[in-house]
N, C-alpha and C. Protein backbone atom coordinates (compact mmCIF):
# COMPACT_ATOMS: atom_id res chain seq x y z
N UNK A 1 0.85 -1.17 0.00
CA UNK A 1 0.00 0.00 0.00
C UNK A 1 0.89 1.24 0.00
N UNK A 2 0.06 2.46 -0.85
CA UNK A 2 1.19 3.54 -0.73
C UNK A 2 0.91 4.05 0.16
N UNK A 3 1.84 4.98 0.85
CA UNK A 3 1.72 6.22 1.42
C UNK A 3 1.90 7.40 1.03
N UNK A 4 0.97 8.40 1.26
CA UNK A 4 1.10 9.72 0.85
C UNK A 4 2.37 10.59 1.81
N UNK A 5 2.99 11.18 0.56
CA UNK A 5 4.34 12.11 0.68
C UNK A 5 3.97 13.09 1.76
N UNK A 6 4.74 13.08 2.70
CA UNK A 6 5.16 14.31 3.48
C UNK A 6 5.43 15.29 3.29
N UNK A 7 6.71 14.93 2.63
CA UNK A 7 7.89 15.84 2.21
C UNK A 7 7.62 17.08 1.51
N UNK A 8 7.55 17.90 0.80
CA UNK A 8 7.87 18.70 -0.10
C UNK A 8 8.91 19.37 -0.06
N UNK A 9 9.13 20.37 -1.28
CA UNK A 9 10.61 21.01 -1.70
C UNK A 9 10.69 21.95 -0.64
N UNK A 10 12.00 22.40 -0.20
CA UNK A 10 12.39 23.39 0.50
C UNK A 10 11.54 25.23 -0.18
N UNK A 11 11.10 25.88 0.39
CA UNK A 11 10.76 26.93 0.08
C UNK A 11 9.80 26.86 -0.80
N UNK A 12 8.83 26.57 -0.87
CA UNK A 12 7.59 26.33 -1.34
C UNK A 12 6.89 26.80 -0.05
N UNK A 13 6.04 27.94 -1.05
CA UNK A 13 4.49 28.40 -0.32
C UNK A 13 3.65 27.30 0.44
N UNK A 14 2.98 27.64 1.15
CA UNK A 14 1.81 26.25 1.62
C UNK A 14 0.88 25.68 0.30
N UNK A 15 0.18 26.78 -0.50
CA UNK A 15 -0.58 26.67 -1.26
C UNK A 15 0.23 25.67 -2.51
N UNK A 16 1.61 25.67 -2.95
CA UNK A 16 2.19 24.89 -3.98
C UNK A 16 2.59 23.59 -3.06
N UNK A 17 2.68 23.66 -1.45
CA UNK A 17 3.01 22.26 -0.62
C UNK A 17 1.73 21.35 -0.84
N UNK A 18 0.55 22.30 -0.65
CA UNK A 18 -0.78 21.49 -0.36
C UNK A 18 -1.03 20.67 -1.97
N UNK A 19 -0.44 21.45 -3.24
CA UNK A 19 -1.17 21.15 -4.55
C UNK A 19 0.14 20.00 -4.63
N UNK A 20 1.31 20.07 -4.18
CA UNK A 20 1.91 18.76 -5.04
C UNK A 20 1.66 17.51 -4.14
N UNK A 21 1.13 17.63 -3.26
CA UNK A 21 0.64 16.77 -1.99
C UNK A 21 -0.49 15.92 -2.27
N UNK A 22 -1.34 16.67 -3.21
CA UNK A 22 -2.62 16.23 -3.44
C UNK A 22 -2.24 15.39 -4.71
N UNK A 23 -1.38 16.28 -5.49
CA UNK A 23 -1.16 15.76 -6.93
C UNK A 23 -0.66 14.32 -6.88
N UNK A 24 0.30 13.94 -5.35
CA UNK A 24 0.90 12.90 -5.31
C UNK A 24 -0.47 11.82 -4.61
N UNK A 25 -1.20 12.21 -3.80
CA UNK A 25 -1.93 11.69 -3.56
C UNK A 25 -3.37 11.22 -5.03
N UNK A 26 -3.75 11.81 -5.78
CA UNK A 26 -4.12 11.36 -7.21
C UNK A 26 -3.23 10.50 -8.19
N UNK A 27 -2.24 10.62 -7.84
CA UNK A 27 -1.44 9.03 -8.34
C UNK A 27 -1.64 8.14 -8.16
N UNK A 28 -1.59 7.68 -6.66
CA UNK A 28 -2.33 6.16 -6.17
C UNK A 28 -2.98 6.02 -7.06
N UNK A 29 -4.04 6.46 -7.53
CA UNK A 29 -5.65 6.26 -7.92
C UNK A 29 -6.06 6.10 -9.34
N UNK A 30 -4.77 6.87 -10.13
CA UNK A 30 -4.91 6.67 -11.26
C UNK A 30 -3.77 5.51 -12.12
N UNK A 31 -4.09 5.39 -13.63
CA UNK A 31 -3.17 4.80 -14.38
C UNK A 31 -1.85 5.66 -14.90
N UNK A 32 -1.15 4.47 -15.58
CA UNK A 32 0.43 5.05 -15.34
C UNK A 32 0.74 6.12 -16.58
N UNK A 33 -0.10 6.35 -17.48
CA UNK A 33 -0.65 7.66 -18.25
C UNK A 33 -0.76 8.79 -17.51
N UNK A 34 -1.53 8.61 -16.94
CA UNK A 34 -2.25 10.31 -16.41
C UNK A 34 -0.98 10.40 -15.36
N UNK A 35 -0.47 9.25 -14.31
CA UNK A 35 0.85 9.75 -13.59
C UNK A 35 1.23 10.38 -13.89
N UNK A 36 1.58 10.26 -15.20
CA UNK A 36 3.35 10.82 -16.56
C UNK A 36 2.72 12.35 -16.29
N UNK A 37 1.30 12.37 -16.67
CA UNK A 37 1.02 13.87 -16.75
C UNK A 37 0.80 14.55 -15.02
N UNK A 38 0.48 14.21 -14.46
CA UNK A 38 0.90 14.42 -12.80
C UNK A 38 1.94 14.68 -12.34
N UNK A 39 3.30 14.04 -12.68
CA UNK A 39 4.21 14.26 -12.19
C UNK A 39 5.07 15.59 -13.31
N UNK A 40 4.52 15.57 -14.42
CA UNK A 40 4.71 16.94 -15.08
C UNK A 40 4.12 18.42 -14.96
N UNK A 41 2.99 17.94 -14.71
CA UNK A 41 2.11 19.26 -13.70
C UNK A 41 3.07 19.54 -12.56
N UNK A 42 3.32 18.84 -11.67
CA UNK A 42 3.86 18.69 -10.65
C UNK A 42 5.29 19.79 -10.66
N UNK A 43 5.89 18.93 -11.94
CA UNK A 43 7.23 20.04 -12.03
C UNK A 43 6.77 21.16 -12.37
N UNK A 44 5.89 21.17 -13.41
CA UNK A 44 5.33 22.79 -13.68
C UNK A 44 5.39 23.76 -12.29
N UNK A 45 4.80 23.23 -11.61
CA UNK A 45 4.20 23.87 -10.38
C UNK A 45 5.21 24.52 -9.42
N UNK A 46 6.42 23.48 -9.20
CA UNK A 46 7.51 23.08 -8.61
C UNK A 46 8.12 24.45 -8.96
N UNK A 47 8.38 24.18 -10.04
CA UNK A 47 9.41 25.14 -11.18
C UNK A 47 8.74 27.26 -11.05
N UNK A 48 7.50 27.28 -11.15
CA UNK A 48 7.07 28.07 -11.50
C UNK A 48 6.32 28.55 -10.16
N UNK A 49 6.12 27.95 -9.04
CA UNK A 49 5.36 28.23 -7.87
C UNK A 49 3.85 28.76 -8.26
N UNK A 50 3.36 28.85 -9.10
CA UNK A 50 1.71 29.35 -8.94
C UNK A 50 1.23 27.92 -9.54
N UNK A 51 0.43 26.88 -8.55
CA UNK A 51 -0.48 26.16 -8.73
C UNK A 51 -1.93 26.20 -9.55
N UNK A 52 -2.27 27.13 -9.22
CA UNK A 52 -3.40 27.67 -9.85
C UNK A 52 -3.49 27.70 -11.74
N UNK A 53 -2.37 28.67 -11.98
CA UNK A 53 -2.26 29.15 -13.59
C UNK A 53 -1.85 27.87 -13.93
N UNK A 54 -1.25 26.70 -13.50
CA UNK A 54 -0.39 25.90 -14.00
C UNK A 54 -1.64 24.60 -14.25
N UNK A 55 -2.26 24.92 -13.37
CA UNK A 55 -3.81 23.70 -13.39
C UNK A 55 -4.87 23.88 -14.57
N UNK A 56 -4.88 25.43 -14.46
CA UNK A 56 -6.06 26.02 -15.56
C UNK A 56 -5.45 25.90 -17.11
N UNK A 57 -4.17 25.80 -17.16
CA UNK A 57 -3.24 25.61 -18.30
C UNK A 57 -3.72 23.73 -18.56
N UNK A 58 -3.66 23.15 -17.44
CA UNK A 58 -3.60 21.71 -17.59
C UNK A 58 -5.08 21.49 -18.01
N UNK A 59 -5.85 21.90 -17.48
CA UNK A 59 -6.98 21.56 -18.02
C UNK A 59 -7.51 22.32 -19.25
N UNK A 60 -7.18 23.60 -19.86
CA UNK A 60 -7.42 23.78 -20.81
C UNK A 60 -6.65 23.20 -22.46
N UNK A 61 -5.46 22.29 -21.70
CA UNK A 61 -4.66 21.49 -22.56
C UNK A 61 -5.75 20.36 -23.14
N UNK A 62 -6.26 19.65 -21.78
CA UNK A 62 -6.89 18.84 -21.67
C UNK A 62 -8.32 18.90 -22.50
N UNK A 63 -9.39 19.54 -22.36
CA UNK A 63 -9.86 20.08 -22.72
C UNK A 63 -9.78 20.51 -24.08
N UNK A 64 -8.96 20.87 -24.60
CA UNK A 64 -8.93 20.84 -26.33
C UNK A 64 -8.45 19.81 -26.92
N UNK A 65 -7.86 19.26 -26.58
CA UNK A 65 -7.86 17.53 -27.14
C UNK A 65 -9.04 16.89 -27.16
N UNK A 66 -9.94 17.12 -25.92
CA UNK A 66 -11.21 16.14 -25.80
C UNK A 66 -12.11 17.05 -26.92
N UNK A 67 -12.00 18.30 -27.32
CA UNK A 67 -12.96 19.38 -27.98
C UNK A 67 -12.12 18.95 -29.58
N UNK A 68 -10.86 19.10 -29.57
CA UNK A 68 -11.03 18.42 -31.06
C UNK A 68 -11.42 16.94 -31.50
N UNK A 69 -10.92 16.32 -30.59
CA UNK A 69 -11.45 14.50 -31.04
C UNK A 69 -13.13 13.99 -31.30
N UNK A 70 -14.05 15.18 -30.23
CA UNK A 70 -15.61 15.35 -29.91
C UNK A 70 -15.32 15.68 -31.94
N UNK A 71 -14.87 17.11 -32.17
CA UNK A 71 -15.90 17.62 -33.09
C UNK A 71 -15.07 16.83 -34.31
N UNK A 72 -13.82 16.11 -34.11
CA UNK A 72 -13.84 15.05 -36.02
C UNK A 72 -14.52 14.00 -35.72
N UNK A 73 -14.78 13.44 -34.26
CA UNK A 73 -15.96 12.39 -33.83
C UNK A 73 -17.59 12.94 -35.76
N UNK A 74 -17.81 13.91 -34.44
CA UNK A 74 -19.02 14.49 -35.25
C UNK A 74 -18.73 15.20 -36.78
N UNK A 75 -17.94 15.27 -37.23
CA UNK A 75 -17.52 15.92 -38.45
C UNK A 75 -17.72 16.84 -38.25
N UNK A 76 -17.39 18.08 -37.56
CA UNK A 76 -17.89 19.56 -37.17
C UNK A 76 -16.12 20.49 -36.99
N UNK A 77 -16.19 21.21 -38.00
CA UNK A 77 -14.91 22.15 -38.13
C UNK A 77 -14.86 23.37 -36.94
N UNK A 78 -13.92 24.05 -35.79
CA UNK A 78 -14.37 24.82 -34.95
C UNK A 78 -13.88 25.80 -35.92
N UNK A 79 -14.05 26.81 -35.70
CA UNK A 79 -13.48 28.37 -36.09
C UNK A 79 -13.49 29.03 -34.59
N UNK A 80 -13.11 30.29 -34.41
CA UNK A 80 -13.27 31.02 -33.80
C UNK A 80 -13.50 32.55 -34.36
N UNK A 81 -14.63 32.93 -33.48
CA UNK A 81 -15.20 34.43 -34.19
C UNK A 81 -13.88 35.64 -34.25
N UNK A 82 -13.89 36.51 -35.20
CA UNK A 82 -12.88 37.79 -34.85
C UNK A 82 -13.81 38.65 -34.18
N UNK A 83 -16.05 38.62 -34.33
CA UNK A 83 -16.41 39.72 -33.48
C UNK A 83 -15.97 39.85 -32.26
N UNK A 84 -16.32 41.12 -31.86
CA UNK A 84 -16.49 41.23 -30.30
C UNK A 84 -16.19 40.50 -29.51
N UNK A 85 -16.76 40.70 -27.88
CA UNK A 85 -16.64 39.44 -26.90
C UNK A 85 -18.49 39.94 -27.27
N UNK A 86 -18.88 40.88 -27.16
CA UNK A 86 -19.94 41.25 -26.71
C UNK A 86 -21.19 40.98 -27.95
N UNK A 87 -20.32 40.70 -29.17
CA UNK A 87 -21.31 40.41 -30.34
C UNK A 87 -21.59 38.81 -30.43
N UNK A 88 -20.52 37.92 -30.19
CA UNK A 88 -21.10 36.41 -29.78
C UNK A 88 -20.63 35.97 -28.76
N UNK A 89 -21.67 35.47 -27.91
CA UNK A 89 -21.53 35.19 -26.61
C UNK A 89 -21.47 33.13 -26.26
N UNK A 90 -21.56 32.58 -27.16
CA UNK A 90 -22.00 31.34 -27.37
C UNK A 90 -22.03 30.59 -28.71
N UNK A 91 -21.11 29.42 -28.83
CA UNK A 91 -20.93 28.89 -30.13
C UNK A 91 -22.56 28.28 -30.66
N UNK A 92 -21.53 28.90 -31.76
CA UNK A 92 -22.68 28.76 -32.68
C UNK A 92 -22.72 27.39 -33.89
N UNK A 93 -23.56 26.63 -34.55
CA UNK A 93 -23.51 25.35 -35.48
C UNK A 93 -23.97 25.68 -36.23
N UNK A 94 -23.55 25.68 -37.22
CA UNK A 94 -24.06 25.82 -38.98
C UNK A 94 -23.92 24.29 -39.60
N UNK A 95 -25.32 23.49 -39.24
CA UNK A 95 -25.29 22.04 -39.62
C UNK A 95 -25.50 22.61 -40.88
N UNK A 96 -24.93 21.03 -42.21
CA UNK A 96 -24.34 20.73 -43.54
C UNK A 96 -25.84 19.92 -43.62
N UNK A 97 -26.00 19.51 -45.34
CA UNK A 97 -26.57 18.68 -45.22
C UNK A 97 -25.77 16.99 -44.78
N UNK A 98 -24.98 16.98 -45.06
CA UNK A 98 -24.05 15.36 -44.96
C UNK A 98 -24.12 15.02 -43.68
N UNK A 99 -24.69 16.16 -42.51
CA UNK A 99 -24.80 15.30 -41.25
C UNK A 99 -23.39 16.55 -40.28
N UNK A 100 -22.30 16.94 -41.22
CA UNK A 100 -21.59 17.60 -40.23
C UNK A 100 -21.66 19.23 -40.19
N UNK A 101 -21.02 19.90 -39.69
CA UNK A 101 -21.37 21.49 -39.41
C UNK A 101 -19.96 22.04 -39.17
N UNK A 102 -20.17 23.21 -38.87
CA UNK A 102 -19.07 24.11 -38.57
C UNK A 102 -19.29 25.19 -37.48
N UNK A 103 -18.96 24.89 -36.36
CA UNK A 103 -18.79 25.74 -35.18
C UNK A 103 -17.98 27.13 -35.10
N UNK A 104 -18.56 28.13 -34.84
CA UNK A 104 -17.97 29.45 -34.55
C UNK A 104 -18.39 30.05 -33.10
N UNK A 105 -16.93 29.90 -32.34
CA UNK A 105 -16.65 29.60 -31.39
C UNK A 105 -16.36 31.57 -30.69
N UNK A 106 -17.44 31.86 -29.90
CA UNK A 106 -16.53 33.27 -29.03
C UNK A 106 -15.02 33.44 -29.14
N UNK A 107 -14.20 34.32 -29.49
CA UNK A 107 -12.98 34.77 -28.99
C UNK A 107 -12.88 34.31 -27.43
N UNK A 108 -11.97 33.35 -27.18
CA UNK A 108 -11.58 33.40 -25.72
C UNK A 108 -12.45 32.62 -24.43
N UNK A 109 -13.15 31.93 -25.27
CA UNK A 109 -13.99 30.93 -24.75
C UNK A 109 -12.85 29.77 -24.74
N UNK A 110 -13.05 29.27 -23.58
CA UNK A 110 -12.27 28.23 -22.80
C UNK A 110 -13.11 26.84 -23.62
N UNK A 111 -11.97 25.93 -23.86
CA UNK A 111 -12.02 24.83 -24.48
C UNK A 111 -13.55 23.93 -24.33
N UNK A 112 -13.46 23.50 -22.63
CA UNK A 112 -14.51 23.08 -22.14
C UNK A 112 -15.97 23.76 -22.25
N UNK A 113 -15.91 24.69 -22.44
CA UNK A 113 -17.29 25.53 -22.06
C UNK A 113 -17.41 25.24 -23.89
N UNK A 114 -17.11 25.37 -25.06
CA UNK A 114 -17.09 24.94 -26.28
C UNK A 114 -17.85 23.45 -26.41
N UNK A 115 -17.01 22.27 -26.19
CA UNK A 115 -17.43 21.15 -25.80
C UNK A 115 -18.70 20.93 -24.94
N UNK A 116 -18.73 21.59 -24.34
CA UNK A 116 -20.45 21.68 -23.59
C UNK A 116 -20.92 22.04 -24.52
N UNK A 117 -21.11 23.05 -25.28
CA UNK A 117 -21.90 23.86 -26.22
C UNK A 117 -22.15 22.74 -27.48
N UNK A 118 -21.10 22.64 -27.73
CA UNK A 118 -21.42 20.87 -28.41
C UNK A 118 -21.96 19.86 -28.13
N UNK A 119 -21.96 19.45 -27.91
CA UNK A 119 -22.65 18.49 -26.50
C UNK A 119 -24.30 19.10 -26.83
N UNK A 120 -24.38 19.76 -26.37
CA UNK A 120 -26.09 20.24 -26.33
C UNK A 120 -26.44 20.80 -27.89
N UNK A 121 -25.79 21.34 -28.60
CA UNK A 121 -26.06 21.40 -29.94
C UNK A 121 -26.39 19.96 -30.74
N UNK A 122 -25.23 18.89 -30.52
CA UNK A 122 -25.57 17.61 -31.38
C UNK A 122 -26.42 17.26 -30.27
N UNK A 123 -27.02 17.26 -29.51
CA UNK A 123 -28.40 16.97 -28.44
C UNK A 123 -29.37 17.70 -29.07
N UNK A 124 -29.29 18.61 -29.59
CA UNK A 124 -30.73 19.14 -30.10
C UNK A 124 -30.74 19.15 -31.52
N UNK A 125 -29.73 18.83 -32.12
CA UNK A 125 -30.08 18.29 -33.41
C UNK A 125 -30.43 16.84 -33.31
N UNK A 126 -30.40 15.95 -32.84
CA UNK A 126 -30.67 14.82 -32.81
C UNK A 126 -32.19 14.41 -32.05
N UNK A 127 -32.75 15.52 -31.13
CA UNK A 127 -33.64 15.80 -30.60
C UNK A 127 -34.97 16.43 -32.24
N UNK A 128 -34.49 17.05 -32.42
CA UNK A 128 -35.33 17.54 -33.89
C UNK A 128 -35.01 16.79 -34.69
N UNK A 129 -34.43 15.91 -34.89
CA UNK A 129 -34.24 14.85 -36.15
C UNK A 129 -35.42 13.91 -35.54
N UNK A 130 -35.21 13.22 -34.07
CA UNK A 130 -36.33 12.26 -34.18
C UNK A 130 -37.65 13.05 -34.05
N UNK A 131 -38.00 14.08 -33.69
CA UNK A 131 -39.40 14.59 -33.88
C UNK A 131 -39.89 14.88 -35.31
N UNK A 132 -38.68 14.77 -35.97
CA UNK A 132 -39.16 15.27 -37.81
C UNK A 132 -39.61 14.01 -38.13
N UNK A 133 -39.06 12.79 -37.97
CA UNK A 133 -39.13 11.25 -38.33
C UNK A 133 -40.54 10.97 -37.59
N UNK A 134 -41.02 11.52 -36.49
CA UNK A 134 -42.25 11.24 -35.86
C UNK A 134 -43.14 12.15 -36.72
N UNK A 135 -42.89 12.98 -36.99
CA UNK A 135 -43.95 13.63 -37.57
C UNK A 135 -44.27 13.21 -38.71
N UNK A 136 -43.28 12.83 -39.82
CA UNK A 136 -43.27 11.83 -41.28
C UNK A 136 -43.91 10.77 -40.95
N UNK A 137 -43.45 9.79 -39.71
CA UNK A 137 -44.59 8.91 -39.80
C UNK A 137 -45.74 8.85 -39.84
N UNK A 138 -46.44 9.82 -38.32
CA UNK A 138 -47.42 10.00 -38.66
C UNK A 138 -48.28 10.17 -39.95
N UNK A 139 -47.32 11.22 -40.65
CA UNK A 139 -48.30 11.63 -41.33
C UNK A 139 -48.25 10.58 -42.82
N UNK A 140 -47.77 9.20 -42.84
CA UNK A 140 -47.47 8.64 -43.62
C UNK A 140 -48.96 7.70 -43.33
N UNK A 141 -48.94 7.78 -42.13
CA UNK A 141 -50.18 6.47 -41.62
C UNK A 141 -51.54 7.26 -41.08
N UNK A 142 -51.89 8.48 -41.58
CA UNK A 142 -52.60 9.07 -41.08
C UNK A 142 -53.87 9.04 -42.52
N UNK A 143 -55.26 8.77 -41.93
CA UNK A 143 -55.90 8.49 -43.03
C UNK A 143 -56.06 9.30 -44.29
């Protein structure tokens, strides 16, 4: 059984003691993949002392890998808008007929919050696809 690390580096804040503490403690738990990336966060953190920027970096890494693999999953191209912040507030889908689309994505919208927006877009296209197919039937069997 492991035990969780004591130790940390000499001169480290509490706040970068508590995050590589935890980070070592999420090792146990995971596979020897995500470690590799744990113990590289880890140096990030180490190296650079702000835990915080170094996490939001990790997960927005994270996060666009899962947001590009989602949209060639779905055949859906992202863009990102040049308007405003204030002229689009929320990606937008321009479905194709072939089934795929093209996303135009806010300036500066974080990876994840994109991927949600996806997520509920191919949810409501697929939501109006089977109500169109209900309604064709009906009206196929309707006297």
């Amino acid at each position: 059984m492991h035990e969780l690390p004591t130790a940390v580096p000499p001169a480290t804040t509490p706040d970068v003691a508590r995050t590589l503490i935890q980070i070592e403690a999420a090792k146990l738990v995971v596979g020897e993949d995500l470690a590799g990336v744990l113990d590289a966060l880890g140096d990030l953190i180490r190296i650079t002392g702000a835990p915080s920027s170094n996490i939001a970096w990790a997960a927005d890494a994270i996060a666009r890998e899962q947001l590009r693999a989602f949209a060639a999953q779905h055949n859906i191209t992202v863009h990102t808008s040049r308007a405003d912040d204030d002229e689009l507030y929320r990606t937008i889908v321009i479905w194709t007929a072939d089934g795929g689309g093209m996303a135009i994505i806010p300036a500066g919208q974080r990876p994840a919050r994109t991927l949600l927006h996806l997520r509920e877009e191919i949810a409501q296209r697929d939501a109006d696809a089977a109500r169109a197919a209900a309604f064709q039937a009906s009206v196929r069997t309707a006297p």
